[in-house]
N, C-alpha and C. Protein backbone atom coordinates (compact mmCIF):
# COMPACT_ATOMS: atom_id res chain seq x y z
N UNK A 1 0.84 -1.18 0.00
CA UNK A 1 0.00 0.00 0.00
C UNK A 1 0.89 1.24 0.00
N UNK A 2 0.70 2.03 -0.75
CA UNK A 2 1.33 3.61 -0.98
C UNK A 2 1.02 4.57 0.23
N UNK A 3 1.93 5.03 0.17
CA UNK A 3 1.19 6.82 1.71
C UNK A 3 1.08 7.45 0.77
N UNK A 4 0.23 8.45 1.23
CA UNK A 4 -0.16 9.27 0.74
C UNK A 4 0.76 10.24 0.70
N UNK A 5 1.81 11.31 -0.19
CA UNK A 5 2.44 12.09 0.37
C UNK A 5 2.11 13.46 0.71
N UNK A 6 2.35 14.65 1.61
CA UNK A 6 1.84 15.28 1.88
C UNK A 6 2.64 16.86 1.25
N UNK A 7 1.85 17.24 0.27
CA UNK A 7 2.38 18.20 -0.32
C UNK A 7 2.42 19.34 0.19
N UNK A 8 3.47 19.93 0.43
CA UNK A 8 4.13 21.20 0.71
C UNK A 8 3.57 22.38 0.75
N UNK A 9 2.76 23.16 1.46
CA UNK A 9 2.49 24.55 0.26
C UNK A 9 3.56 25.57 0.61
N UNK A 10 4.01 26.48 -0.53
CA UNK A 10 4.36 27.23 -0.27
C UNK A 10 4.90 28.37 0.40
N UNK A 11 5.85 29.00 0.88
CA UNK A 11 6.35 29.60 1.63
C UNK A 11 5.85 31.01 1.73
N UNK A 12 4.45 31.24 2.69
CA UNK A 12 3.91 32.64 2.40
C UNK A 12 5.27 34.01 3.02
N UNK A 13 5.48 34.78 2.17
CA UNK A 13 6.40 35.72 2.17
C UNK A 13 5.99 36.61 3.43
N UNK A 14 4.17 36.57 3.39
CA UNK A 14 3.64 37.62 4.34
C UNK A 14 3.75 37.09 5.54
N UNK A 15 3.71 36.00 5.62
CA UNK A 15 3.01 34.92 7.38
C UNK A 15 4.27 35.34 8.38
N UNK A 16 3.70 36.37 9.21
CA UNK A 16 4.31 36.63 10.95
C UNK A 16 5.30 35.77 11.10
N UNK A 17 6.65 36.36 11.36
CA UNK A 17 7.82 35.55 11.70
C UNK A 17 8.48 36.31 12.92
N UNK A 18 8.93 35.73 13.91
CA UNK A 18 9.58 36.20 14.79
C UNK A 18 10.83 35.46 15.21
N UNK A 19 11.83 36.05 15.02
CA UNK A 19 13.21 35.10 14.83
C UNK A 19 14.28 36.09 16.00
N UNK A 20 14.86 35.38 16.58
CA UNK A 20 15.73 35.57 17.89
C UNK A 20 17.33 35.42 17.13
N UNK A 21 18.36 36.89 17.39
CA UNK A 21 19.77 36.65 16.46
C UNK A 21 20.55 37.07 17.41
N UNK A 22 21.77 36.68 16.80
CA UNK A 22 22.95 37.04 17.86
C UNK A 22 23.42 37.92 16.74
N UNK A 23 23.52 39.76 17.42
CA UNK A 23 24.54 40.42 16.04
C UNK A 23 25.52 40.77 17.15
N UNK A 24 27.00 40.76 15.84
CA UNK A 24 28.00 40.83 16.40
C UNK A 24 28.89 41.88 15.52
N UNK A 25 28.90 43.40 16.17
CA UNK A 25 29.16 44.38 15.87
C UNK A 25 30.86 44.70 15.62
N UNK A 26 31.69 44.88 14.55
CA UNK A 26 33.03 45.05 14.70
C UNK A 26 32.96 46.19 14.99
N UNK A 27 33.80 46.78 15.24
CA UNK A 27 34.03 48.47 16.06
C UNK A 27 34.21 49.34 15.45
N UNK A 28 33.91 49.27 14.15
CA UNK A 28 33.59 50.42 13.15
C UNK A 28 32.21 50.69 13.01
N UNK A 29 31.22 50.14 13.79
CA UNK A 29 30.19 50.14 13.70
C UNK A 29 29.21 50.37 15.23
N UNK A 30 29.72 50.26 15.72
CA UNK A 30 29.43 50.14 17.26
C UNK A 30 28.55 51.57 17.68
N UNK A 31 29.19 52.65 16.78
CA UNK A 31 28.88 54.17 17.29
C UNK A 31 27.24 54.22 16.34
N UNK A 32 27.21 53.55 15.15
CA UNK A 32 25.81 53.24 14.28
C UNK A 32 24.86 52.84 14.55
N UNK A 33 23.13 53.47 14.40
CA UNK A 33 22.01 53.36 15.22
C UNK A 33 21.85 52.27 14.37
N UNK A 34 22.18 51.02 13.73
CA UNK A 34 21.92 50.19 12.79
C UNK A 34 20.75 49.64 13.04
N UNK A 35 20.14 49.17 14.21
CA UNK A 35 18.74 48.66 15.41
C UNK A 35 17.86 49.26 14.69
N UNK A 36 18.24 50.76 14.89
CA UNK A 36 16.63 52.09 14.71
C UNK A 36 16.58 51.72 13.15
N UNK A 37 17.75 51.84 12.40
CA UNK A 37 17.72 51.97 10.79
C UNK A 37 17.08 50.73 10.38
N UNK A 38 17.45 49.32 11.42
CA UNK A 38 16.81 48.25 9.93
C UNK A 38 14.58 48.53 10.18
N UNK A 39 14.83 49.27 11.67
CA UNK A 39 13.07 48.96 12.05
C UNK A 39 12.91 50.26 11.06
N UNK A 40 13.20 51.17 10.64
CA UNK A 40 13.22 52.34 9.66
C UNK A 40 12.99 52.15 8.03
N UNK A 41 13.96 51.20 7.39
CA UNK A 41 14.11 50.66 6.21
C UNK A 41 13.22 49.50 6.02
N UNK A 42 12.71 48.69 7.03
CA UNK A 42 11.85 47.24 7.08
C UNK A 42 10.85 47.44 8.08
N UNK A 43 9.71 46.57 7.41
CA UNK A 43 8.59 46.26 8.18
C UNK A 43 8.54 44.96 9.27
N UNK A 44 9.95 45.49 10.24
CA UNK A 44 9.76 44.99 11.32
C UNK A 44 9.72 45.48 12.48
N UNK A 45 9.37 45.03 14.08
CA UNK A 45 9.82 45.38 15.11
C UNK A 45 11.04 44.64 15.61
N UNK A 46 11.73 45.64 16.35
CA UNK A 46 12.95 45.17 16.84
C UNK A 46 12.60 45.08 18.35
N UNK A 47 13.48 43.76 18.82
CA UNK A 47 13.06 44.49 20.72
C UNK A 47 14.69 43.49 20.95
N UNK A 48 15.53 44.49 21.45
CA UNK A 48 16.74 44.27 22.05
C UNK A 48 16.69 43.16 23.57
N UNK A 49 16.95 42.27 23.39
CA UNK A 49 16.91 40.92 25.01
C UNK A 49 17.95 40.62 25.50
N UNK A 50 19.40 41.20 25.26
CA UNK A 50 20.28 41.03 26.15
C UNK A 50 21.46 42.56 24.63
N UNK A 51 22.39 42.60 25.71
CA UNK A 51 23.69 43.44 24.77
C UNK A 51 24.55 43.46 25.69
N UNK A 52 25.59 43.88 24.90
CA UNK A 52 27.71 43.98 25.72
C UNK A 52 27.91 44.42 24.51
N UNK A 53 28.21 46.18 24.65
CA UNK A 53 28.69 46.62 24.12
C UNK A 53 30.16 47.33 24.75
N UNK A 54 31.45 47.20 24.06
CA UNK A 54 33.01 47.96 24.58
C UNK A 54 32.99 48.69 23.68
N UNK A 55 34.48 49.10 23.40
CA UNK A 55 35.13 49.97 22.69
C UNK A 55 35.27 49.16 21.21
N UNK A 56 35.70 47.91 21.98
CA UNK A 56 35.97 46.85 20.81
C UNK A 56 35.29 46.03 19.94
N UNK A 57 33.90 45.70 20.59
CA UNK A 57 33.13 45.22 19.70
C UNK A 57 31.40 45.18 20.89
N UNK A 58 30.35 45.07 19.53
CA UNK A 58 29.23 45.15 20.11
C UNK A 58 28.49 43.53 19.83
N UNK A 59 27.99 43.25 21.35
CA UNK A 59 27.10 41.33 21.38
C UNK A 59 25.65 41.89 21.30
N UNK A 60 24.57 41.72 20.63
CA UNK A 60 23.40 42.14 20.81
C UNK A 60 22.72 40.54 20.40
N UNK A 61 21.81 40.41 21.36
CA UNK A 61 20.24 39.62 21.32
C UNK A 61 19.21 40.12 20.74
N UNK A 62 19.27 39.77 19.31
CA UNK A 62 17.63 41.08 18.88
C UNK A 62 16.82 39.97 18.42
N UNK A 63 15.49 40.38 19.31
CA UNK A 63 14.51 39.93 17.98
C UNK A 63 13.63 40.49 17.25
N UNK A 64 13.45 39.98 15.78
CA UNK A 64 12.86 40.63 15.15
C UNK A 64 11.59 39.90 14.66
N UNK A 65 10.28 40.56 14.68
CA UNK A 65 9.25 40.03 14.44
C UNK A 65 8.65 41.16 13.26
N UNK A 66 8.19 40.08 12.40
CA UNK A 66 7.26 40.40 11.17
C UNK A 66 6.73 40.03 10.15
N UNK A 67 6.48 40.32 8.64
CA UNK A 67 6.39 39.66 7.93
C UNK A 67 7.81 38.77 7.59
N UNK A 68 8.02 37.38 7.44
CA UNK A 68 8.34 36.64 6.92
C UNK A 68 9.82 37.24 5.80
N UNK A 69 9.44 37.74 4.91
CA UNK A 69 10.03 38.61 3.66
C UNK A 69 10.91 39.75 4.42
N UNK A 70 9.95 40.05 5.15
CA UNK A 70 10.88 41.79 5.76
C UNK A 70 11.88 41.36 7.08
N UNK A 71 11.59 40.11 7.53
CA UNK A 71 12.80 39.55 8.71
C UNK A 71 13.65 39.20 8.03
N UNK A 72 13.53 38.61 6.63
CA UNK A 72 14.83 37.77 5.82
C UNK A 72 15.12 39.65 5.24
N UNK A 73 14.83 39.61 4.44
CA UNK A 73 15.71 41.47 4.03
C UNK A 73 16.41 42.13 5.00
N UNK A 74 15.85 41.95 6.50
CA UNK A 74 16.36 42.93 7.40
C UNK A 74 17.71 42.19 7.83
N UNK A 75 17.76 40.98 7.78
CA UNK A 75 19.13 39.93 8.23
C UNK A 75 19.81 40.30 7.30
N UNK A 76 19.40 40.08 5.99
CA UNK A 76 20.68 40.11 5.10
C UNK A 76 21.11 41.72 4.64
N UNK A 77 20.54 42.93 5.08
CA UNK A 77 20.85 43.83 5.55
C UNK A 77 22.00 44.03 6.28
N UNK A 78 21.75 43.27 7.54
CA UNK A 78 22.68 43.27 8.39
C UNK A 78 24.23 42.41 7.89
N UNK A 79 23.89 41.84 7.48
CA UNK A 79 24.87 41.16 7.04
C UNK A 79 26.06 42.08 5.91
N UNK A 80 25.06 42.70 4.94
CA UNK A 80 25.62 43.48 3.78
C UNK A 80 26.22 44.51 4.85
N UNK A 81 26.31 45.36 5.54
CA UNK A 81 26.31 46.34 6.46
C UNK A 81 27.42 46.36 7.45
N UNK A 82 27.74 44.54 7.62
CA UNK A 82 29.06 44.29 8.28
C UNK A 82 29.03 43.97 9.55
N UNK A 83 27.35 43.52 9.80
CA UNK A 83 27.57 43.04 10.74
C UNK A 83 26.98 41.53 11.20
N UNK A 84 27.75 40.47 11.79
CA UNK A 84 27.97 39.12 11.76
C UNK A 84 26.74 38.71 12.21
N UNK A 85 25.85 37.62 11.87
CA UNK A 85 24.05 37.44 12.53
C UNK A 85 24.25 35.58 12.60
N UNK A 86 23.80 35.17 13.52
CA UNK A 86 23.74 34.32 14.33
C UNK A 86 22.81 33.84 14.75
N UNK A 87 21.66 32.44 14.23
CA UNK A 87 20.64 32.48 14.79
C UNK A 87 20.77 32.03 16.54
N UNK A 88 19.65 32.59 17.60
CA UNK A 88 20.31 31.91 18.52
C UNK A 88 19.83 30.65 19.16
N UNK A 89 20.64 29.75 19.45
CA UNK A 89 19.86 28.55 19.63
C UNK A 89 19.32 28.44 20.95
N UNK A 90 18.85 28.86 21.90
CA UNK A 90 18.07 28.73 23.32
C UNK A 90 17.71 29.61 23.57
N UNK A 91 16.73 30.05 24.24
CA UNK A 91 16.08 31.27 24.77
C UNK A 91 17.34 31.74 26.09
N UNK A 92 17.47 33.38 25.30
CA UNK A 92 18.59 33.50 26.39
C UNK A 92 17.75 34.56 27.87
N UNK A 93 16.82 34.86 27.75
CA UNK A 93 16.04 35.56 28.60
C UNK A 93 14.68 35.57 29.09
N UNK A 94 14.04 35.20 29.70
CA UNK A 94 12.80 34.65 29.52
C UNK A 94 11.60 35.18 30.87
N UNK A 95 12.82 35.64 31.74
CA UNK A 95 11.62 36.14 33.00
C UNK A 95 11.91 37.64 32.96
């Protein structure tokens, strides 16, 4: 007897995504509102859950929630921009 297989649908671009990153700021960048600019340039919210920022480099916990399309643009933003993104694997803050 055959299964039935269960076909895929499509990847809606619009459907609510909320994704948790580790950015990792080199120090040419550290002094840059880059946070305010990607919620500025993209249709997302940002909400900052942990940071360590020095002289030398910036650790930020962001997550970003939204459409689907505008969380992937806003990562690879970050990325083009120079700064290192990391999904994170455990909830680092929670109470």
């Amino acid at each position: 007897m055959q299964r039935a297989r269960k076909q895929r649908k499509p990847t809606d671009p619009n459907q609510p995504e909320r994704m948790r990153l580790w950015l990792m700021y080199p120090q040419r960048l550290i002094q840059k509102p880059l946070i305010w600019e990607v919620g500025r340039r993209f249709n997302v919210v940002t909400n900052i859950r942990q940071a360590s920022v020095t002289d030398e480099i910036g650790l930020v916990c962001l997550e970003l929630d939204g459409p689907r399309s505008e969380v992937k643009a806003a990562i690879q933003w970050f990325e083009k921009t120079g700064v290192k993104v990391e999904p994170v694997e455990i909830n680092v803050i929670e109470s």
